[in-house]
PDB file of N, CA and C in Angstrom:
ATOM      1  N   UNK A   1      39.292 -31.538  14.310  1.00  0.00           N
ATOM      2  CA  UNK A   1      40.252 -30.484  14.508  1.00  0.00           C
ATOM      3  C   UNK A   1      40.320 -29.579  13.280  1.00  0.00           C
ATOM      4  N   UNK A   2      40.381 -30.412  11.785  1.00  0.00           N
ATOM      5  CA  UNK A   2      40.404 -29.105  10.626  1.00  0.00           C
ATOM      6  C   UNK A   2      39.046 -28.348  11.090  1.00  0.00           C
ATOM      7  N   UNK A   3      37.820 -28.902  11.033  1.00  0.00           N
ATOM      8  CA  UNK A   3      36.668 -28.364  11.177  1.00  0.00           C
ATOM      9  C   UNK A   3      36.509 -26.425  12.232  1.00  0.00           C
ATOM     10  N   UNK A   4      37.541 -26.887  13.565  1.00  0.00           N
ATOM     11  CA  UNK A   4      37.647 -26.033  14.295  1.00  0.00           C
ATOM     12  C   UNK A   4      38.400 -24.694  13.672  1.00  0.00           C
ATOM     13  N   UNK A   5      39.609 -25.017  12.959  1.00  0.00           N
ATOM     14  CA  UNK A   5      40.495 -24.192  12.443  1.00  0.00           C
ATOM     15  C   UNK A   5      39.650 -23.373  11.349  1.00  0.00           C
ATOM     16  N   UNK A   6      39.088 -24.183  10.384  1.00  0.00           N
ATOM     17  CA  UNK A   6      38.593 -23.785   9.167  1.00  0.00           C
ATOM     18  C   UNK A   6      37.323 -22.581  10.413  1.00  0.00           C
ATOM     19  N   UNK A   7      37.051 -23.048  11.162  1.00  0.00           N
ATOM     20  CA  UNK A   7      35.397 -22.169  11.607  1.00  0.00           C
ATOM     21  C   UNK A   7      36.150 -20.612  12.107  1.00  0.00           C
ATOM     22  N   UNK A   8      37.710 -21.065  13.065  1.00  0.00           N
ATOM     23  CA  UNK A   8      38.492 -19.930  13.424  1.00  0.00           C
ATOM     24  C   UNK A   8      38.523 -18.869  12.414  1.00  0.00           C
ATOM     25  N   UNK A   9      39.109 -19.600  11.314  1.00  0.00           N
ATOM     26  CA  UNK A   9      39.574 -19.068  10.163  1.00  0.00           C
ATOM     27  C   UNK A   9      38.525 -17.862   9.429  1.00  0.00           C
ATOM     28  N   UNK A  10      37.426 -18.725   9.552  1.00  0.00           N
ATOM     29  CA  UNK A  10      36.141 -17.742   8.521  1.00  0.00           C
ATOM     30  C   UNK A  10      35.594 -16.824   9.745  1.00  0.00           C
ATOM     31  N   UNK A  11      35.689 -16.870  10.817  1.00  0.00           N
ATOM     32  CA  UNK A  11      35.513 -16.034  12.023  1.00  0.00           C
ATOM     33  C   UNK A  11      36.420 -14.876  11.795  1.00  0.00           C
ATOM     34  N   UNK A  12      37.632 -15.053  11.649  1.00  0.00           N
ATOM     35  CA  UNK A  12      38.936 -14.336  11.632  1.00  0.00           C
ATOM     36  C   UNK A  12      38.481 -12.867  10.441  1.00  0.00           C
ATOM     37  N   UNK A  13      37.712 -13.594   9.372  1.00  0.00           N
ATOM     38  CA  UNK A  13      37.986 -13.167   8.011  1.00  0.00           C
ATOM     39  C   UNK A  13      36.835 -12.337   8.572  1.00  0.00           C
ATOM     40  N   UNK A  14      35.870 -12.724   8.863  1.00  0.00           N
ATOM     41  CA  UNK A  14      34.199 -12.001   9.351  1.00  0.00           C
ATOM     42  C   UNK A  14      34.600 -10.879   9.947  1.00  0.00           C
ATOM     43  N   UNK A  15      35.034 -10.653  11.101  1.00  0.00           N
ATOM     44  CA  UNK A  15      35.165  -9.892  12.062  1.00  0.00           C
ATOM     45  C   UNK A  15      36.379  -9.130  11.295  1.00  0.00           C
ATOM     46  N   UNK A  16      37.622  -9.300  11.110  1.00  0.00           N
ATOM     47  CA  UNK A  16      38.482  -8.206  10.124  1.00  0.00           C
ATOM     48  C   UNK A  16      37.848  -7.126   8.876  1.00  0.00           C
ATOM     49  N   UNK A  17      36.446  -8.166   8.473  1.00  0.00           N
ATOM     50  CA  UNK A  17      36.289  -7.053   7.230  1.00  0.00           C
ATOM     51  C   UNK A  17      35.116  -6.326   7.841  1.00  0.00           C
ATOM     52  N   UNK A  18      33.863  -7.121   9.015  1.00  0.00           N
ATOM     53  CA  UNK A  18      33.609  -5.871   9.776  1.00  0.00           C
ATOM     54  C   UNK A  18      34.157  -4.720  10.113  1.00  0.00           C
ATOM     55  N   UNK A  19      35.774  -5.228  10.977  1.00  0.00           N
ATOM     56  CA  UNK A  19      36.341  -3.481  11.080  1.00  0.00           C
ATOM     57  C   UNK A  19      36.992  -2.644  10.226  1.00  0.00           C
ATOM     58  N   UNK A  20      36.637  -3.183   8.742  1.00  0.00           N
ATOM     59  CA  UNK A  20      37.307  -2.532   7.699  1.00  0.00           C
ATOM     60  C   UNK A  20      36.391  -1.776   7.204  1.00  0.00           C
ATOM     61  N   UNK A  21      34.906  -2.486   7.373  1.00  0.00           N
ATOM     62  CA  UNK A  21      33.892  -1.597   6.871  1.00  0.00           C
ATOM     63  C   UNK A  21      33.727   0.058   8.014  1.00  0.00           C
ATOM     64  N   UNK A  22      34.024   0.120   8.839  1.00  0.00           N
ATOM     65  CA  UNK A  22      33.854   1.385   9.887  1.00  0.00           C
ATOM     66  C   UNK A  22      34.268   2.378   9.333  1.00  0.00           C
ATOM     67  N   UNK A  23      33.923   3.341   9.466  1.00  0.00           N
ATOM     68  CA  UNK A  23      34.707   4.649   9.084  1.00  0.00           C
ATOM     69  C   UNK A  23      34.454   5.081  10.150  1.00  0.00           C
ATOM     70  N   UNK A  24      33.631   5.128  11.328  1.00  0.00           N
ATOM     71  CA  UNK A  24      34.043   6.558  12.025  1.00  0.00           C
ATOM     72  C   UNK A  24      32.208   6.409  12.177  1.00  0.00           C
ATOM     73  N   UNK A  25      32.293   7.661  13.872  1.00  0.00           N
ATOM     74  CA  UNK A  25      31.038   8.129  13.942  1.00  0.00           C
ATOM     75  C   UNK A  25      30.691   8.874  12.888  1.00  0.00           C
ATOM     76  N   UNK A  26      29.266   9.144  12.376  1.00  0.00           N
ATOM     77  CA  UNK A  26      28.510  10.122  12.088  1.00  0.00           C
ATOM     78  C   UNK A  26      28.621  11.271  12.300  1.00  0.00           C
ATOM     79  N   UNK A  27      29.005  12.273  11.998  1.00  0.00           N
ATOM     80  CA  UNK A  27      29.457  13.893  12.270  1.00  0.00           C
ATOM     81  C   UNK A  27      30.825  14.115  12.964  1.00  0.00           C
ATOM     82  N   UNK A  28      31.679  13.029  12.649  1.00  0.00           N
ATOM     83  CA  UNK A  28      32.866  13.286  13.020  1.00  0.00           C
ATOM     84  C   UNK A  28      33.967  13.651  12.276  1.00  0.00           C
ATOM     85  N   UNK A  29      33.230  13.817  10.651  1.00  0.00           N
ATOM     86  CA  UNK A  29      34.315  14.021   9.804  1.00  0.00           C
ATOM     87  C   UNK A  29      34.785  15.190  10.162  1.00  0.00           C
ATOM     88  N   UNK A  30      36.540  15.624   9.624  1.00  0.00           N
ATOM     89  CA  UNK A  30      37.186  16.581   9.663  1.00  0.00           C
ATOM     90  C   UNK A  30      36.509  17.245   8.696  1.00  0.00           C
ATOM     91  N   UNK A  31      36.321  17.164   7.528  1.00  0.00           N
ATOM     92  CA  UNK A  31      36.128  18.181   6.383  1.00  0.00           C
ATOM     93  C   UNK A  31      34.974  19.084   6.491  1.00  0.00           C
ATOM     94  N   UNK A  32      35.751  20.412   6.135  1.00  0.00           N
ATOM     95  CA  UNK A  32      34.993  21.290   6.668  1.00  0.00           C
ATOM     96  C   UNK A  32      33.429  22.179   5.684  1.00  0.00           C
ATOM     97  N   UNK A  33      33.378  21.294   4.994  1.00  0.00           N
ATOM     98  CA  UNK A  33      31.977  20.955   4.241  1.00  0.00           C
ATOM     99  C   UNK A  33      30.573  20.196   4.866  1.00  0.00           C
ATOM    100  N   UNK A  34      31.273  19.134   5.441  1.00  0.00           N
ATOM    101  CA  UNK A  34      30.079  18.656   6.906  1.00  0.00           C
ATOM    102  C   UNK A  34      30.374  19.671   8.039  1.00  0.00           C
ATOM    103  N   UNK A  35      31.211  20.520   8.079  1.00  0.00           N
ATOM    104  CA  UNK A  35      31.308  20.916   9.390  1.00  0.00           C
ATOM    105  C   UNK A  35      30.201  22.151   9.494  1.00  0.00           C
ATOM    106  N   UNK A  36      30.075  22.893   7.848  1.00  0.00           N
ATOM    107  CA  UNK A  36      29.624  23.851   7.642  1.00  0.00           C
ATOM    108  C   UNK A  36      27.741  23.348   7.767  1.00  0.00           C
ATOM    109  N   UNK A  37      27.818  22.301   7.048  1.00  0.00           N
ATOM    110  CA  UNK A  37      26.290  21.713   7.373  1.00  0.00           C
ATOM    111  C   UNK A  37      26.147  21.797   8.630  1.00  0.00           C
ATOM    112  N   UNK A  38      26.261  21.357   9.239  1.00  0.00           N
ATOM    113  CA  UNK A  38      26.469  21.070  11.104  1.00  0.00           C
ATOM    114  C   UNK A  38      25.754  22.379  11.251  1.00  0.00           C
ATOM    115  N   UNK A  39      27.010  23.167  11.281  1.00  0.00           N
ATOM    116  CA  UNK A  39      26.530  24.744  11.340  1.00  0.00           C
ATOM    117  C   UNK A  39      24.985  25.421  11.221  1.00  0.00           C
ATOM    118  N   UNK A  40      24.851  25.285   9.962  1.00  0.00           N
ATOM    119  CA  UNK A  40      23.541  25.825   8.768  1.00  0.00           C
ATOM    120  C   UNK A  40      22.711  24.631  10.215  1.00  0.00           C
ATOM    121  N   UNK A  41      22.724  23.826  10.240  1.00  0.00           N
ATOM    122  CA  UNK A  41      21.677  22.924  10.714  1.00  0.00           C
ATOM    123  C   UNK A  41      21.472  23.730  11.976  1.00  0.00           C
ATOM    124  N   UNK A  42      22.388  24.085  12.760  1.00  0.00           N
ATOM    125  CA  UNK A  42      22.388  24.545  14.024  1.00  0.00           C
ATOM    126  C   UNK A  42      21.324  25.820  14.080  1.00  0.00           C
ATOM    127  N   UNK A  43      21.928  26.942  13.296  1.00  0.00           N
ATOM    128  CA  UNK A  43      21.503  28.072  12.996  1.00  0.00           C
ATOM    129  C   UNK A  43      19.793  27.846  12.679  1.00  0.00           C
ATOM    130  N   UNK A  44      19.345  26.817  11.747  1.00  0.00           N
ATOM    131  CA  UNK A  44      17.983  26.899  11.575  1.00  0.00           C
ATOM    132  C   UNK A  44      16.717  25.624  12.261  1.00  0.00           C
ATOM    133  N   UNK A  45      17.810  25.358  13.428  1.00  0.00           N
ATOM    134  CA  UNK A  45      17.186  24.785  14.275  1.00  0.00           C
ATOM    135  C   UNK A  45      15.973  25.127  14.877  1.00  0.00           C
ATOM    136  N   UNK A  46      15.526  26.051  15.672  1.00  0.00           N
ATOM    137  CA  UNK A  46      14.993  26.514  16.447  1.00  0.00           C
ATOM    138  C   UNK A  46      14.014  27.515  15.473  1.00  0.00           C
ATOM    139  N   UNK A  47      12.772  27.065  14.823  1.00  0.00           N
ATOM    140  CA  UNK A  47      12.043  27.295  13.747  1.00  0.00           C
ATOM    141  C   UNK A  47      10.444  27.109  14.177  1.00  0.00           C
ATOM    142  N   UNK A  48       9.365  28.039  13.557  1.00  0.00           N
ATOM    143  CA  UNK A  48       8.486  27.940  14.107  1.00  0.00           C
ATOM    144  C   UNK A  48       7.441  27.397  13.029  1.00  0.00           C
ATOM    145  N   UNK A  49       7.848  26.476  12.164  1.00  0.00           N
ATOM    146  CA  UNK A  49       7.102  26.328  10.838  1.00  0.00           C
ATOM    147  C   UNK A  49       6.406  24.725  11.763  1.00  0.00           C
ATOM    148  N   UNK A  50       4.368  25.105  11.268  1.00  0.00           N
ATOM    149  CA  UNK A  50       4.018  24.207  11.666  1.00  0.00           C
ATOM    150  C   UNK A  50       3.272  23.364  10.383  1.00  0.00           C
ATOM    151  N   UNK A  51       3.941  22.144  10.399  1.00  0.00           N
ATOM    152  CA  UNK A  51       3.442  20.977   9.180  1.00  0.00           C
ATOM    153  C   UNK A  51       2.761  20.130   9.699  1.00  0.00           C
ATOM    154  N   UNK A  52       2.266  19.509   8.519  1.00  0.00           N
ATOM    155  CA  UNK A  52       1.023  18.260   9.056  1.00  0.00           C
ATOM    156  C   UNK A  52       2.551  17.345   9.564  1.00  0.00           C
ATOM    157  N   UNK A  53       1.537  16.611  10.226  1.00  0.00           N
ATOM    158  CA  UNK A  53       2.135  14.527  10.313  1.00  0.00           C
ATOM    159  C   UNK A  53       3.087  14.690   8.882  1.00  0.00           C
ATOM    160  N   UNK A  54       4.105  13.937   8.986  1.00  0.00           N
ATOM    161  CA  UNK A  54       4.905  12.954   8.012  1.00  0.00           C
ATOM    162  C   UNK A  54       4.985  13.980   6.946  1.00  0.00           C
ATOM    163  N   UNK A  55       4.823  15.757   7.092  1.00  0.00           N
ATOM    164  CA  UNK A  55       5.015  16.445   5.638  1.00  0.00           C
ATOM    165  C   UNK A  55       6.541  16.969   6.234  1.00  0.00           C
ATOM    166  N   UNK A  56       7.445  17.959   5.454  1.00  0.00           N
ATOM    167  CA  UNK A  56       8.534  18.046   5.733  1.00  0.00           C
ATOM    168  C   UNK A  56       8.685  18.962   4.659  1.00  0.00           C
ATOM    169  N   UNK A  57       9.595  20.400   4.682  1.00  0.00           N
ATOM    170  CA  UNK A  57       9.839  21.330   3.604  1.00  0.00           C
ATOM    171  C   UNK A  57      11.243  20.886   3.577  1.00  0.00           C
ATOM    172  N   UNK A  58      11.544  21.240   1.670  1.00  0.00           N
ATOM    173  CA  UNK A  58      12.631  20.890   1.338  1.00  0.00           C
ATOM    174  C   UNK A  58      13.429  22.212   0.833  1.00  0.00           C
ATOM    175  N   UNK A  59      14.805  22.474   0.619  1.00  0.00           N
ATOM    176  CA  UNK A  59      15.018  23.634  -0.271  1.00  0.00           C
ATOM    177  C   UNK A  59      16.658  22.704  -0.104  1.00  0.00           C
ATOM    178  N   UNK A  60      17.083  23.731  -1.155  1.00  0.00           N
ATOM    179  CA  UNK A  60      19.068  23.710  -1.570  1.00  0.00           C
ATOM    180  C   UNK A  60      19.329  25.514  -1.860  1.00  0.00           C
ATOM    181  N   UNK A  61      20.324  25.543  -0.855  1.00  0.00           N
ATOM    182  CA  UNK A  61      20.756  26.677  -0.502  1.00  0.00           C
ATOM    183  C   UNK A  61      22.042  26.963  -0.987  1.00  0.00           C
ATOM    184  N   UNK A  62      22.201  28.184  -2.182  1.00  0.00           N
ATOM    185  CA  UNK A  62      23.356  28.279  -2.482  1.00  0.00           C
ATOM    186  C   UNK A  62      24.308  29.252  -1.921  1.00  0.00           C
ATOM    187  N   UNK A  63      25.431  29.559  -1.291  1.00  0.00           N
ATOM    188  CA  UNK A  63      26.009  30.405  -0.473  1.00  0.00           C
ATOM    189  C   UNK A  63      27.549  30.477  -0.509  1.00  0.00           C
ATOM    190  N   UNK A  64      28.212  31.244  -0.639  1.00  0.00           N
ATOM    191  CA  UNK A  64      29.361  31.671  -0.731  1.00  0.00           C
ATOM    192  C   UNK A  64      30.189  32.370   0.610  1.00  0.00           C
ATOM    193  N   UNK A  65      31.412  32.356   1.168  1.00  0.00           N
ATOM    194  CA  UNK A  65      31.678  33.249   2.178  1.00  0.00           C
ATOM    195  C   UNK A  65      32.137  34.708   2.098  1.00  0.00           C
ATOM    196  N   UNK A  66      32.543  35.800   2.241  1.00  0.00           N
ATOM    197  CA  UNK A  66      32.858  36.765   2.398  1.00  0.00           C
ATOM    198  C   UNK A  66      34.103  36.672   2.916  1.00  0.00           C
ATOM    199  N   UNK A  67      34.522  38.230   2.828  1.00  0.00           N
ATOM    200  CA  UNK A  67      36.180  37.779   3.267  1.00  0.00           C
ATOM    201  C   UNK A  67      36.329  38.210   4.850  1.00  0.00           C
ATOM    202  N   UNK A  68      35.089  38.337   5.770  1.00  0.00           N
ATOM    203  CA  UNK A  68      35.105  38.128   7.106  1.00  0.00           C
ATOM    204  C   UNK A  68      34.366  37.090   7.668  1.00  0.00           C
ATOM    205  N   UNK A  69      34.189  36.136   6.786  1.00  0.00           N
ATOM    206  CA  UNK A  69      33.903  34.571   7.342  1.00  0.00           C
ATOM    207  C   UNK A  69      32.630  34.533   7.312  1.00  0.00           C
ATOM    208  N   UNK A  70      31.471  35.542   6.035  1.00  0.00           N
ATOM    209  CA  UNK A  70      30.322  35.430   7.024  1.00  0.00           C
ATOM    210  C   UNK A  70      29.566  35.025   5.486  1.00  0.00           C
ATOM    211  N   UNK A  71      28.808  34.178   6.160  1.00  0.00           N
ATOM    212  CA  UNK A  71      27.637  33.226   4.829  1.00  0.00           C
ATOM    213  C   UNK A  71      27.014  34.732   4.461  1.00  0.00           C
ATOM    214  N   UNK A  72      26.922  34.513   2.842  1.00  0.00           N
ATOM    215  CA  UNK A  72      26.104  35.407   1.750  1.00  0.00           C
ATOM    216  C   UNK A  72      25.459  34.111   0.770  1.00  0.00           C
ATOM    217  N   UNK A  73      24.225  34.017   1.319  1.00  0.00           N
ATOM    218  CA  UNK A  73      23.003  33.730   0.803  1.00  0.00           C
ATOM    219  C   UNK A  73      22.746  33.815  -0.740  1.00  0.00           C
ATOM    220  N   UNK A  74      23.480  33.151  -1.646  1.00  0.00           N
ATOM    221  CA  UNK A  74      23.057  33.489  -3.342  1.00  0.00           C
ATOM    222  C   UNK A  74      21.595  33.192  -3.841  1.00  0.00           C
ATOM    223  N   UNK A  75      21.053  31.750  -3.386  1.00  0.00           N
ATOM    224  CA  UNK A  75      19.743  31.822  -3.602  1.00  0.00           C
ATOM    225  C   UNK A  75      19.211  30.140  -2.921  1.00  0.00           C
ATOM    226  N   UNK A  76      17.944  30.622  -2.413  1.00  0.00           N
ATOM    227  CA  UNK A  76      17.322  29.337  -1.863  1.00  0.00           C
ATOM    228  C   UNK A  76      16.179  29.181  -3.219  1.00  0.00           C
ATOM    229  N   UNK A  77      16.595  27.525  -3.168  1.00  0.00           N
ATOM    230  CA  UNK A  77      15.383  26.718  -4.349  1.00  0.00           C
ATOM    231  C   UNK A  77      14.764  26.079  -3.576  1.00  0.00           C
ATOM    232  N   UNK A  78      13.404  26.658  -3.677  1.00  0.00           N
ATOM    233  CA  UNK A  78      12.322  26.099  -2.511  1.00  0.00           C
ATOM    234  C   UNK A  78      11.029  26.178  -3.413  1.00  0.00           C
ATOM    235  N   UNK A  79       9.924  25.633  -3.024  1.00  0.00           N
ATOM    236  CA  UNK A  79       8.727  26.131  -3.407  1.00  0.00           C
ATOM    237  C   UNK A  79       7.716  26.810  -2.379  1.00  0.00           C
ATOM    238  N   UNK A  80       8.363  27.117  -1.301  1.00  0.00           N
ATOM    239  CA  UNK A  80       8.006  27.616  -0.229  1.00  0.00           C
ATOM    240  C   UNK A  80       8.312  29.259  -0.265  1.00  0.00           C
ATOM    241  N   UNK A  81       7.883  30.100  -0.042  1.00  0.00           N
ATOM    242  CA  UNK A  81       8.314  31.357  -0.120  1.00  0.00           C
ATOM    243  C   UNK A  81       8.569  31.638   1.551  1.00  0.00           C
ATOM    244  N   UNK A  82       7.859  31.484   2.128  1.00  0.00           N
ATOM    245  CA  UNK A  82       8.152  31.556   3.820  1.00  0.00           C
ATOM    246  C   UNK A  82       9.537  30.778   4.348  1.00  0.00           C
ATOM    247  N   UNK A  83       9.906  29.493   3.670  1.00  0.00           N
ATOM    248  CA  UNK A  83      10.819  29.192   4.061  1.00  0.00           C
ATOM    249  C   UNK A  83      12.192  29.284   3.194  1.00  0.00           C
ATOM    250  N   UNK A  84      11.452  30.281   2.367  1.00  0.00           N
ATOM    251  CA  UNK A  84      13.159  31.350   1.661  1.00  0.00           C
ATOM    252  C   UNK A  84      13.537  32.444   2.679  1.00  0.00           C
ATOM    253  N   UNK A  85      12.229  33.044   3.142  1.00  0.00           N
ATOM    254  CA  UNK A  85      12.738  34.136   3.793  1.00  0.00           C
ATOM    255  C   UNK A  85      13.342  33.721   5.007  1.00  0.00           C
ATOM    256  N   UNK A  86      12.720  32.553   5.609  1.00  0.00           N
ATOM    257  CA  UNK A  86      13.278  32.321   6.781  1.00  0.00           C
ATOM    258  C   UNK A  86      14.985  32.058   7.119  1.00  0.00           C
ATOM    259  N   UNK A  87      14.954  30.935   5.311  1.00  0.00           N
ATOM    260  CA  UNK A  87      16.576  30.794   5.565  1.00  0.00           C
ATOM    261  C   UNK A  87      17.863  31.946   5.338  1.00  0.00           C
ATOM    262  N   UNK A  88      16.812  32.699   4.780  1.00  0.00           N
ATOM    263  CA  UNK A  88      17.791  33.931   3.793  1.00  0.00           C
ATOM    264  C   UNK A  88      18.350  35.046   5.547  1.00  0.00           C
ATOM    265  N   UNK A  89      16.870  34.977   6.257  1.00  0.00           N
ATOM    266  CA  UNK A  89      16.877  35.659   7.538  1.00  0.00           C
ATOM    267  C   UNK A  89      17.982  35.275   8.394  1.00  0.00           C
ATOM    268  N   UNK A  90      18.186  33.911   8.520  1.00  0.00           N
ATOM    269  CA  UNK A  90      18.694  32.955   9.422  1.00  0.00           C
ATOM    270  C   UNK A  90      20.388  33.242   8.940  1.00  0.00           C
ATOM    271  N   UNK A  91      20.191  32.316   7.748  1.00  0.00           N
ATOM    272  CA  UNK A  91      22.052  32.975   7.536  1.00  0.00           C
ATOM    273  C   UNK A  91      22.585  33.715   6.862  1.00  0.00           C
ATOM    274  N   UNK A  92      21.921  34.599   6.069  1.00  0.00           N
ATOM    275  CA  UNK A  92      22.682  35.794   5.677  1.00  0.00           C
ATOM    276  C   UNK A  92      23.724  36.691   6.766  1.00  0.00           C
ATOM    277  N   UNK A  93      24.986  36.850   6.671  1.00  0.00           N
ATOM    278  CA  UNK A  93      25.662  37.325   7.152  1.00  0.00           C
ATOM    279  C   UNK A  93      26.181  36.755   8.829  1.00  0.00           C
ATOM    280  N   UNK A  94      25.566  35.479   9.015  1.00  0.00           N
ATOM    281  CA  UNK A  94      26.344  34.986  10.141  1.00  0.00           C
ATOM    282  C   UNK A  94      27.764  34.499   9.588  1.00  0.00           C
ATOM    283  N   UNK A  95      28.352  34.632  11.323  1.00  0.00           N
ATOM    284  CA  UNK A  95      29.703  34.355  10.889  1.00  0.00           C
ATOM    285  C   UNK A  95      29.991  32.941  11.252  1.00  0.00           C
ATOM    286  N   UNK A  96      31.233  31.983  10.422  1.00  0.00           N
ATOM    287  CA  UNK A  96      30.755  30.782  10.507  1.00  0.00           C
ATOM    288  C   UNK A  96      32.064  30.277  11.335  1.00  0.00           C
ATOM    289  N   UNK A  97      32.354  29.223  12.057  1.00  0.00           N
ATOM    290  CA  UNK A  97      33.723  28.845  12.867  1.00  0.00           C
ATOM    291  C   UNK A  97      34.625  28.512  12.439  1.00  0.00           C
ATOM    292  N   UNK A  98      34.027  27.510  10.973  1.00  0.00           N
ATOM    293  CA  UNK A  98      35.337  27.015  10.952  1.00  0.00           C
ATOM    294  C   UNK A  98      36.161  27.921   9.781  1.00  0.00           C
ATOM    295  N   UNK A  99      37.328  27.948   9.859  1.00  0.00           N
ATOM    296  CA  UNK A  99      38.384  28.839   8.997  1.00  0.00           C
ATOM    297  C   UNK A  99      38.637  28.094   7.719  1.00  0.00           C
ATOM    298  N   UNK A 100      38.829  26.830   7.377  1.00  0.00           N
ATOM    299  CA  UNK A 100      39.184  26.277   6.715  1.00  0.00           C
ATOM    300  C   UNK A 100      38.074  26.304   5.284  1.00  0.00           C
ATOM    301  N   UNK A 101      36.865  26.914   5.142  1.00  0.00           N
ATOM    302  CA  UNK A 101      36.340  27.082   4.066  1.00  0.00           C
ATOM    303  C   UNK A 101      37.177  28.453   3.235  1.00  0.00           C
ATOM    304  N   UNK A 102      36.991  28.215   1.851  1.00  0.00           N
ATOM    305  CA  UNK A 102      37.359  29.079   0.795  1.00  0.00           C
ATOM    306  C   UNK A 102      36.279  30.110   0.591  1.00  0.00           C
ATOM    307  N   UNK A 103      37.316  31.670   0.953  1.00  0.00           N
ATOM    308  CA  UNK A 103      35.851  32.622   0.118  1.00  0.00           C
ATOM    309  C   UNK A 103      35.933  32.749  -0.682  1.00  0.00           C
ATOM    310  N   UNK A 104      34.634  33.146  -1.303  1.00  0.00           N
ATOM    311  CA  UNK A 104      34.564  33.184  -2.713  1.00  0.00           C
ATOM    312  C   UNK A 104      33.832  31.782  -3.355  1.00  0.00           C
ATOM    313  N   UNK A 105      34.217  30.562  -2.659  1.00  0.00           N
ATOM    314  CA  UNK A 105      33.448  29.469  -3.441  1.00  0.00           C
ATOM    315  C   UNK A 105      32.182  29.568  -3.324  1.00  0.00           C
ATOM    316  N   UNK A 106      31.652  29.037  -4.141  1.00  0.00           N
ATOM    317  CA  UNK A 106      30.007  28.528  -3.811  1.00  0.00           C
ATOM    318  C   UNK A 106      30.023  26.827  -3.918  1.00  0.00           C
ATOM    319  N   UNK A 107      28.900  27.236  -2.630  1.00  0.00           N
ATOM    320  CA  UNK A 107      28.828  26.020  -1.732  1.00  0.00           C
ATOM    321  C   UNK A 107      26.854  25.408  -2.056  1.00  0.00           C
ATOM    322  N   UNK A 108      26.897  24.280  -1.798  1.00  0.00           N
ATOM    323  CA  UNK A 108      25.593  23.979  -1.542  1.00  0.00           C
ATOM    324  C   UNK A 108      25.051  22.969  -0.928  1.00  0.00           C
ATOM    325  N   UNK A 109      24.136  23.439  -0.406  1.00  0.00           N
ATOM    326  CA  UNK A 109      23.592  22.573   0.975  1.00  0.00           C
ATOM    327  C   UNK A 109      22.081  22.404   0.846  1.00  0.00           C
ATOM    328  N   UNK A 110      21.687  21.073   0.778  1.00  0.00           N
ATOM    329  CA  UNK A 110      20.360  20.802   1.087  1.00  0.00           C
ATOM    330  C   UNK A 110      19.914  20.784   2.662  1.00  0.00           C
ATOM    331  N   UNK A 111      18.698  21.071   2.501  1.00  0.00           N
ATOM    332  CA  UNK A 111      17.716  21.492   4.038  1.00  0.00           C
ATOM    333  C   UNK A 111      16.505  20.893   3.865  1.00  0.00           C
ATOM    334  N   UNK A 112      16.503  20.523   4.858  1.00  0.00           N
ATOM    335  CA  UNK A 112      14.465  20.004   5.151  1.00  0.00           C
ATOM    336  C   UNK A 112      14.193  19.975   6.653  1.00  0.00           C
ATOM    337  N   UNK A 113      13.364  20.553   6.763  1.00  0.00           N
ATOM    338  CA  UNK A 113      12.631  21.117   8.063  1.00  0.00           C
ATOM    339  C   UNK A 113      11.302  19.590   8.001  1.00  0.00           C
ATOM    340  N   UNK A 114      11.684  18.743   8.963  1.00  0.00           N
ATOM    341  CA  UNK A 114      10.420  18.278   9.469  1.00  0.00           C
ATOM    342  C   UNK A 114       9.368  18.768  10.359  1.00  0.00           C
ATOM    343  N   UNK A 115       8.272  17.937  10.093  1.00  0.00           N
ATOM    344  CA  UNK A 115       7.682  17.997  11.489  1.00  0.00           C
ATOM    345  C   UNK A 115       7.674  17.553  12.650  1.00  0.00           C
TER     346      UNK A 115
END
């Protein structure tokens, strides 16, 4: 009978700190810093860059808002020149949803385009 209790017991403890470890789906945070990634991801979805197998372009995009909500492009760090212009093309001056970003900050966001 201790044997049973003690096994309850460490069961009890297992499964409680499993649901302590959860936070939450993946892209469900409120903060509107993932929300803005989301975004940027959306926007440069639909891309016609063709890479080998297993290669993948990288860049970090620095960007600020305007005071009508719309991404201004400060500078992409890439070693790609095609895929500066592409991102500079893509979001310069879109307007973005969510309200809750600050204009004026600068923001930064890494990107990589697989294949």
């Amino acid at each position: 009978m201790k044997k049973v209790s003690l096994l309850l017991v460490a069961a009890a403890l297992l499964i409680s700190g499993n649901v302590m470890a959860i936070e939450g789906k993946p892209g469900s945070s409120t903060d509107p810093e993932s929300k803005i990634c989301a975004q940027i991801g959306d926007l440069l979805d639909d891309n016609s860059f063709e890479l080998k197998e297993d290669a993948d372009l990288t860049a970090f995009v620095r960007f600020t808002l305007n005071d009508e909500h719309e991404i201004v492009v400060l500078s992409v760090d890439t070693e790609n020149d095609r895929l500066e212009g592409f991102v500079k093309a893509r979001l310069n001056y879109h307007k973005v949803a969510d309200q809750n970003l600050t204009e004026g900050k600068i923001y930064q966001v890494p990107i990589r385009i697989r294949a």
